[in-house]
C-alpha atoms as a PDB file:
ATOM      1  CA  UNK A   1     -13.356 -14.329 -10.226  1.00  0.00           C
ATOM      2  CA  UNK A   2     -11.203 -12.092  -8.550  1.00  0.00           C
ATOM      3  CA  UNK A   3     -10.065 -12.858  -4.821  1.00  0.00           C
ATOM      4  CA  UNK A   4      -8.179 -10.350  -2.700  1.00  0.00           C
ATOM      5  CA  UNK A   5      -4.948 -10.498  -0.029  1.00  0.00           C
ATOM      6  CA  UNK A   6      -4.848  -7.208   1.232  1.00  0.00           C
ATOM      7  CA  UNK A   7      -0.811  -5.551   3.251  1.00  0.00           C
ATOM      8  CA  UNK A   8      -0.766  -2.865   5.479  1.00  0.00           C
ATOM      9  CA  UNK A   9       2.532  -1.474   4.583  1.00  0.00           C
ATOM     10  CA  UNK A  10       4.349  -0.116   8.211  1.00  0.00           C
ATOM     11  CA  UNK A  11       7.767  -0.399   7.383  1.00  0.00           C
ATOM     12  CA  UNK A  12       9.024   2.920   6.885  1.00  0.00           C
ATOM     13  CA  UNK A  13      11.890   4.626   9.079  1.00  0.00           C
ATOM     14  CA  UNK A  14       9.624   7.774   9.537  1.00  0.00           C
ATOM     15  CA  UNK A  15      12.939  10.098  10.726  1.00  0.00           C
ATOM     16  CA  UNK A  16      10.870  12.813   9.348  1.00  0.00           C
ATOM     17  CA  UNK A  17       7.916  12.404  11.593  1.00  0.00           C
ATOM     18  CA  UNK A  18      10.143  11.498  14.566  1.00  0.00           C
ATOM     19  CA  UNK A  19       8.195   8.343  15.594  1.00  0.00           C
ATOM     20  CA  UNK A  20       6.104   5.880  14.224  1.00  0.00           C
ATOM     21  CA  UNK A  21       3.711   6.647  11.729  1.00  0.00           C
ATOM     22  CA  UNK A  22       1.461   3.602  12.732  1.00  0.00           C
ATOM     23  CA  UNK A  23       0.748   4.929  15.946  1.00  0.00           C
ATOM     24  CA  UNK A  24       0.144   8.866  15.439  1.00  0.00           C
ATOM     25  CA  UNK A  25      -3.530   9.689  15.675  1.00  0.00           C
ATOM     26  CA  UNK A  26      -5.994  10.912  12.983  1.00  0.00           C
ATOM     27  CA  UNK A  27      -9.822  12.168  14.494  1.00  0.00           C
ATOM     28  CA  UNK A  28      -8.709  10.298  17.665  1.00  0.00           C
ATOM     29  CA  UNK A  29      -7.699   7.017  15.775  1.00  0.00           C
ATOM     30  CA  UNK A  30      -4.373   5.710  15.597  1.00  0.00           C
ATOM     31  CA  UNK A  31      -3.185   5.488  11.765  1.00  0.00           C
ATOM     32  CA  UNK A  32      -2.820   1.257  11.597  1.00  0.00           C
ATOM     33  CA  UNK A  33      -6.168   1.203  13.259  1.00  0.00           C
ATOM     34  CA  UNK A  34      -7.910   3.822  10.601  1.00  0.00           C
ATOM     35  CA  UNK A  35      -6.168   1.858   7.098  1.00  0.00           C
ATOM     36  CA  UNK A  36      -6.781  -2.058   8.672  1.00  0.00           C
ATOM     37  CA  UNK A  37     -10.857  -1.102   8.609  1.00  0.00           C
ATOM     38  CA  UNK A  38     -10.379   0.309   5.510  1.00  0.00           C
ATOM     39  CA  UNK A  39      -8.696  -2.534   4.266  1.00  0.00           C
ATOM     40  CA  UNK A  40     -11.372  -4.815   5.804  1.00  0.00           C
ATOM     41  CA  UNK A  41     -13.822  -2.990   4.044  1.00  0.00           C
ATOM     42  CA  UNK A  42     -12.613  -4.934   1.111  1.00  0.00           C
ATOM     43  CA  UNK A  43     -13.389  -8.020   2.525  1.00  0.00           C
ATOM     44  CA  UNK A  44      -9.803  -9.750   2.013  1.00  0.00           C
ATOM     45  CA  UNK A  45      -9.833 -13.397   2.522  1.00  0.00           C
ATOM     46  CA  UNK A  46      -6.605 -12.921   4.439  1.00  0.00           C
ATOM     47  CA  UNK A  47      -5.218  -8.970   5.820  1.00  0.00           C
ATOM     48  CA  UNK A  48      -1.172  -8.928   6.927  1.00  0.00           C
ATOM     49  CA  UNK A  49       0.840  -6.010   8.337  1.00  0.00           C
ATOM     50  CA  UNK A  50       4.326  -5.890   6.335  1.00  0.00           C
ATOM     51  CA  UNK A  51       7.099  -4.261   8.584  1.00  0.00           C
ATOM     52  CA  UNK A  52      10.527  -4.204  10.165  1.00  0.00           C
ATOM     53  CA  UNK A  53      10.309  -4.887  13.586  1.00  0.00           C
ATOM     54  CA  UNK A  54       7.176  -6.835  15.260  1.00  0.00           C
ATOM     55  CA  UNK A  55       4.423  -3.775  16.336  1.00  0.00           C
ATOM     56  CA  UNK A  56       3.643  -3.467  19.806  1.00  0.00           C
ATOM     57  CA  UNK A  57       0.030  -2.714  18.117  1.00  0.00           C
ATOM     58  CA  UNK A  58      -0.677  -5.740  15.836  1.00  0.00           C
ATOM     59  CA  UNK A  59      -4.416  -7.321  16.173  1.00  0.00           C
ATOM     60  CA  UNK A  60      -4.345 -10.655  16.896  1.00  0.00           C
ATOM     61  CA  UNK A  61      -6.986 -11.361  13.772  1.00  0.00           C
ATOM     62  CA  UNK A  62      -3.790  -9.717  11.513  1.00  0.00           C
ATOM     63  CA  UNK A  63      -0.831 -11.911   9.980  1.00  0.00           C
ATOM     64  CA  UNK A  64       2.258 -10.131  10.136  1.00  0.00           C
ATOM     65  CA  UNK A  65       4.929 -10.239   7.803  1.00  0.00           C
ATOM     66  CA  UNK A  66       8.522  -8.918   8.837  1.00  0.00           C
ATOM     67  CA  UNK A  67      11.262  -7.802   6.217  1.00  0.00           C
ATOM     68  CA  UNK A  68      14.096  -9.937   5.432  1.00  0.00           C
ATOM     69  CA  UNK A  69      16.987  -7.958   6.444  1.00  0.00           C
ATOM     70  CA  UNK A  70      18.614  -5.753   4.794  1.00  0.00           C
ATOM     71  CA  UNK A  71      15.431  -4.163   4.341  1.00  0.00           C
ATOM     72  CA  UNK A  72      14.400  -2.729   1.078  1.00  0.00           C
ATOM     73  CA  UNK A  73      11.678  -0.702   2.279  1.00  0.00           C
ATOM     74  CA  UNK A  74       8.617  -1.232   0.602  1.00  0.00           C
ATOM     75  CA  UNK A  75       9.966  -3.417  -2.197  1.00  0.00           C
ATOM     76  CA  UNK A  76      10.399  -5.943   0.781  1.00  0.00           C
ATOM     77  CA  UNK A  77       6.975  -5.850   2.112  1.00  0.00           C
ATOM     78  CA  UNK A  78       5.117  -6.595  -1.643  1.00  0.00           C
ATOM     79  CA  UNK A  79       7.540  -9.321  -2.041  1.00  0.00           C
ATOM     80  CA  UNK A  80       6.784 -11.299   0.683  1.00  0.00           C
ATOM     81  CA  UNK A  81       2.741 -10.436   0.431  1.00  0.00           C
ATOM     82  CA  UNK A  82       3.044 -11.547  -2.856  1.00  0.00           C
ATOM     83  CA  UNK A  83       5.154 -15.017  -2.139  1.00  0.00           C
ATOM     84  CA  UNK A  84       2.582 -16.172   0.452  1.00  0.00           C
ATOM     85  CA  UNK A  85      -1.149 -15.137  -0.791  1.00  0.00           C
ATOM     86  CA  UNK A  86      -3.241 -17.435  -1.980  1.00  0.00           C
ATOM     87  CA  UNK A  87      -5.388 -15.042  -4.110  1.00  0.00           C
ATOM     88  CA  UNK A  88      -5.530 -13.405  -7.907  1.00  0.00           C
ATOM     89  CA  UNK A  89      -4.590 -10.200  -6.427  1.00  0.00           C
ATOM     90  CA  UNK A  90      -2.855  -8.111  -3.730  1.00  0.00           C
ATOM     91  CA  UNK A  91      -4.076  -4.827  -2.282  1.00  0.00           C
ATOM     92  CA  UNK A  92      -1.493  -2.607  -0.973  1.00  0.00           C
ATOM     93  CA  UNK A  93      -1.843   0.351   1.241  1.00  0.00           C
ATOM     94  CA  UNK A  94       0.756   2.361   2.942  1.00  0.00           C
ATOM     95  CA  UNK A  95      -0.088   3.299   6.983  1.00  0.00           C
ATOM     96  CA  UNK A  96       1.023   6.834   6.646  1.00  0.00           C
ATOM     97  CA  UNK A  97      -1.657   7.524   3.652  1.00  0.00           C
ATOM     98  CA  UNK A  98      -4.776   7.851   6.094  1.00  0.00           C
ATOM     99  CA  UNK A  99      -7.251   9.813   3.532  1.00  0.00           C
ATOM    100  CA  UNK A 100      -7.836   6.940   1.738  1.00  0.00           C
ATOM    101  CA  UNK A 101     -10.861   5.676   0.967  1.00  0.00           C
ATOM    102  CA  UNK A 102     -12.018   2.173   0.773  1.00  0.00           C
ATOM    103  CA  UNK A 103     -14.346   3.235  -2.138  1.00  0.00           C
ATOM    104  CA  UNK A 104     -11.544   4.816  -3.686  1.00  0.00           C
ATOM    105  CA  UNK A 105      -9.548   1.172  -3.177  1.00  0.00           C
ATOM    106  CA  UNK A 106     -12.971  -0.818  -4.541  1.00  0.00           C
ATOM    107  CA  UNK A 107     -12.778   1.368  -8.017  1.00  0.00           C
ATOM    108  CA  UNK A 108      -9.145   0.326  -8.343  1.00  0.00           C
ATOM    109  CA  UNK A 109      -9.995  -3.252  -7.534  1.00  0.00           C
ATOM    110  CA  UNK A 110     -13.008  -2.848 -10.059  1.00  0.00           C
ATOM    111  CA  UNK A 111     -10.710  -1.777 -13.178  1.00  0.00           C
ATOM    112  CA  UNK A 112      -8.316  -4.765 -12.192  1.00  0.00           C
ATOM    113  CA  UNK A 113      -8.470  -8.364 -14.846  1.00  0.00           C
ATOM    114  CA  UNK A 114      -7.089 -11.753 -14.409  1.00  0.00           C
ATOM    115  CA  UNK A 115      -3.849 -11.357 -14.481  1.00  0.00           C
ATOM    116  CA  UNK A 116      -3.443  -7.437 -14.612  1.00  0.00           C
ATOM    117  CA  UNK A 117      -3.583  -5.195 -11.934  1.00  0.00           C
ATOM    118  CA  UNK A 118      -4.312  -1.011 -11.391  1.00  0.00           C
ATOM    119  CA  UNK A 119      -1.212   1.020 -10.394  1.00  0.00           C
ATOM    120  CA  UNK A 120      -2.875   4.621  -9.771  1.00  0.00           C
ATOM    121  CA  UNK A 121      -0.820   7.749 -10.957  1.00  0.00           C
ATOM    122  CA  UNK A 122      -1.111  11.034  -8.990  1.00  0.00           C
ATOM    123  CA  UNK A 123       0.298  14.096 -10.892  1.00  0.00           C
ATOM    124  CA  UNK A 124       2.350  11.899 -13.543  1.00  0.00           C
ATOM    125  CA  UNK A 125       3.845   9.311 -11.096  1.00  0.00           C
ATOM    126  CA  UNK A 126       2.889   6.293 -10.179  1.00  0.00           C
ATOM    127  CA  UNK A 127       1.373   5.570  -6.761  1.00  0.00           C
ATOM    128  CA  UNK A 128       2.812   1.803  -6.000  1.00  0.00           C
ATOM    129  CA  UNK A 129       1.522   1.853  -1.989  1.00  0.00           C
ATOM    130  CA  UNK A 130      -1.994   2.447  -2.842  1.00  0.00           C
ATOM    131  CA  UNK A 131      -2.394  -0.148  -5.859  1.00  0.00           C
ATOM    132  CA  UNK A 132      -3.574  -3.161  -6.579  1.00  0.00           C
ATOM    133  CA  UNK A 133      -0.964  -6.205  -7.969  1.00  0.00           C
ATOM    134  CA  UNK A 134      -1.837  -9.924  -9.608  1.00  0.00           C
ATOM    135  CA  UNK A 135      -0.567 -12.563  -8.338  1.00  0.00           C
ATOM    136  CA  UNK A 136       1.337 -13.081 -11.527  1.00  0.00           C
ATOM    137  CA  UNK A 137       3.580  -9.871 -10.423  1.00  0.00           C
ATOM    138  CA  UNK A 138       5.520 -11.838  -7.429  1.00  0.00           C
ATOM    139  CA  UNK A 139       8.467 -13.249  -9.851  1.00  0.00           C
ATOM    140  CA  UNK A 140       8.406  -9.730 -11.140  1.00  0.00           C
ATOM    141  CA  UNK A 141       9.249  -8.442  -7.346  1.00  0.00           C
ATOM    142  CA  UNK A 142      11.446 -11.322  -6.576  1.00  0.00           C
ATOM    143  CA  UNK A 143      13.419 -10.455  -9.259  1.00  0.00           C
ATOM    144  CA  UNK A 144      13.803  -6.801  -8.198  1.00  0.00           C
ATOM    145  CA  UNK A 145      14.422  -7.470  -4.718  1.00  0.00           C
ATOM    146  CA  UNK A 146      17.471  -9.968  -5.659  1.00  0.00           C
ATOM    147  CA  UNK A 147      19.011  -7.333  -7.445  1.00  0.00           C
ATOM    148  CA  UNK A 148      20.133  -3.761  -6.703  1.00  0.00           C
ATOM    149  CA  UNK A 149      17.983  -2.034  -8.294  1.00  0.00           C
ATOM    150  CA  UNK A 150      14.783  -1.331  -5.532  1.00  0.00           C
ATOM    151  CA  UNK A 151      13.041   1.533  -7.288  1.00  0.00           C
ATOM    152  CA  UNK A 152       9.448   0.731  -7.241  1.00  0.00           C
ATOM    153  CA  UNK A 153       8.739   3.549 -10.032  1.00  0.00           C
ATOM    154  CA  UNK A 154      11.213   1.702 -12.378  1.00  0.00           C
ATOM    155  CA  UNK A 155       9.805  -1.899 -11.298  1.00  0.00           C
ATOM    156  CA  UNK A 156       6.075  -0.759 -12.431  1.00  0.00           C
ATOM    157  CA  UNK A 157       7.119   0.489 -15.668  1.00  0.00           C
ATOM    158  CA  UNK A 158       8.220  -3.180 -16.030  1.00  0.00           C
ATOM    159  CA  UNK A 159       5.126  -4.718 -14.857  1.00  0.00           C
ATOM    160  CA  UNK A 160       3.455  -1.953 -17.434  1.00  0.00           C
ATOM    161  CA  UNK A 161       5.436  -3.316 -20.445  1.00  0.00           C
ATOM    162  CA  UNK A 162       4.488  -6.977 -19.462  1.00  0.00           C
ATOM    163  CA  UNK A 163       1.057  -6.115 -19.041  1.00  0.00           C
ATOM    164  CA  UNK A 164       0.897  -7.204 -15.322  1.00  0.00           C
ATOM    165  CA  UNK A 165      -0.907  -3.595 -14.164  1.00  0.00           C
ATOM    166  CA  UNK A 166      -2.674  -0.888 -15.835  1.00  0.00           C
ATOM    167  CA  UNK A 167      -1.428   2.822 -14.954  1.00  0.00           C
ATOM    168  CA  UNK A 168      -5.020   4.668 -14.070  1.00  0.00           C
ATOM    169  CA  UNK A 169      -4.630   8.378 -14.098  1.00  0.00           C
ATOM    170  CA  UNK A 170      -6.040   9.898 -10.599  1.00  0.00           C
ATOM    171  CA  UNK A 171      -8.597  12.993 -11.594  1.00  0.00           C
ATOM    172  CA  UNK A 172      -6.973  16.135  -9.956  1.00  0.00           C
ATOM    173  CA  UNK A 173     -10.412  16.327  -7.420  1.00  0.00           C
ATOM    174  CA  UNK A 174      -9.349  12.851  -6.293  1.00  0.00           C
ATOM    175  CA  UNK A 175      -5.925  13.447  -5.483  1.00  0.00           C
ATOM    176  CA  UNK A 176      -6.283  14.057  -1.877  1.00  0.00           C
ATOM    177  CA  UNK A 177      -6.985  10.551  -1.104  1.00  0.00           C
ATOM    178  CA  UNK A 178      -3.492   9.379  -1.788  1.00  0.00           C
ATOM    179  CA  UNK A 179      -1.625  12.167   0.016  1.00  0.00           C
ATOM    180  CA  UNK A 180       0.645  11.033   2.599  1.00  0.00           C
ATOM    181  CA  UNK A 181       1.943  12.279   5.977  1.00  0.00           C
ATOM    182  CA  UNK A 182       5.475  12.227   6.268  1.00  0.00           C
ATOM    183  CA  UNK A 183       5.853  14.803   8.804  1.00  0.00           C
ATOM    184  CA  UNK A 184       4.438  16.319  12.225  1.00  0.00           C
ATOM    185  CA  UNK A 185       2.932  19.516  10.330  1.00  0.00           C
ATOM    186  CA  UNK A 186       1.260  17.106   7.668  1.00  0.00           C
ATOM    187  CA  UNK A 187      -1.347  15.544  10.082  1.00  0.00           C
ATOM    188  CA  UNK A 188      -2.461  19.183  11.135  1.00  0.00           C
ATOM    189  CA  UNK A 189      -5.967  20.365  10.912  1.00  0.00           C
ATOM    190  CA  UNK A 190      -5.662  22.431   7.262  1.00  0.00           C
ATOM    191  CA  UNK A 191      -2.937  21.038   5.807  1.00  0.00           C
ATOM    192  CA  UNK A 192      -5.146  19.062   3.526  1.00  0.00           C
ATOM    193  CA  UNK A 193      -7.985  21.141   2.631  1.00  0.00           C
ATOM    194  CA  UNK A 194      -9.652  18.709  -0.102  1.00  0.00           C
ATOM    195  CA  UNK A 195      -9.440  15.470   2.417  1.00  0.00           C
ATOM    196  CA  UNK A 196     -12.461  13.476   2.567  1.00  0.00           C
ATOM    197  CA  UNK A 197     -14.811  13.756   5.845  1.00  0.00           C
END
């Protein structure tokens, strides 16, 4: 039976947006707010926030999980989800990807199998911050992190090969859901024209 640890990914620099992501609002709702209840939605036995320095915004009901320095970016943050859970599988979802939906995060979950988890890919790459990952798959991040190689795109064709995730290919209608903001003019009204309501 599959059980779920679910990371809120915050630890990007955002020098593009000019502030943090985490805390720019969406509909009147700040971005960590709108992904944890989509998270919860899941109903995770356990929900952390992965990030860099400790958020002025973390709930108290939220475990948070800071980056060994040097950082690695996100590499860091699915390492150390990965160490600690206690579950068959981690869902990951990065705070500045706010048209998610949790349906769209239950279908991945639904495709996952002991032992083998669902990396979605969006126009031929792979999508690592909206995925699900076995628990199997935290030696396989260890070992990335310990080296010098932190490319994310590079450690999933790995975890492909071994068999420890899937690659699901994201229908072009869908692809909306797993746009992310990465700039001021990105969280506009029109910029996305296909999000969900």
């Amino acid at each position: 039976m599959m059980t779920l640890t679910a990371v809120l990914l915050t630890g990007g620099e955002s020098r593009r947006m000019g502030g943090d992501k985490a805390v720019i609002e969406l509909h009147g709702q700040p971005l960590w707010r709108r992904q944890l209840e989509i998270l919860r939605e899941l109903q995770p036995e356990r929900t952390f926030v992965s990030a860099r320095t400790i958020p002025s915004w973390l709930p108290g009901d939220v475990a948070l999980l800071l980056d060994d320095p040097p950082s690695s970016g996100p590499m860091s943050g699915l390492t150390k989800a990965l160490a600690v859970m206690r579950t068959t599988h981690l869902v990951a979802l990065a705070v500045d990807m706010p048209f998610m939906a949790s349906g769209t995060l239950l279908n991945l979950c639904s495709l996952a199998e002991a032992g083998c988890g669902v990396v979605p890919m969006v126009d031929q790459h792979a999508e690592p911050l909206a995925a699900i990952y076995p628990a199997e798959a935290a030696a396989d991040f260890a070992g990335a992190l310990a080296g010098v190689d932190f490319s994310l795109q590079r450690l999933i064709g790995k975890l492909v090969a071994a068999k420890r995730v899937l690659l699901f290919p994201i229908p072009l209608e869908d692809e909306h859901f797993y746009r992310s903001v990465n700039a001021p003019d990105d969280i506009k009204e029109g910029r996305f024209p296909n999000r969900p309501p």
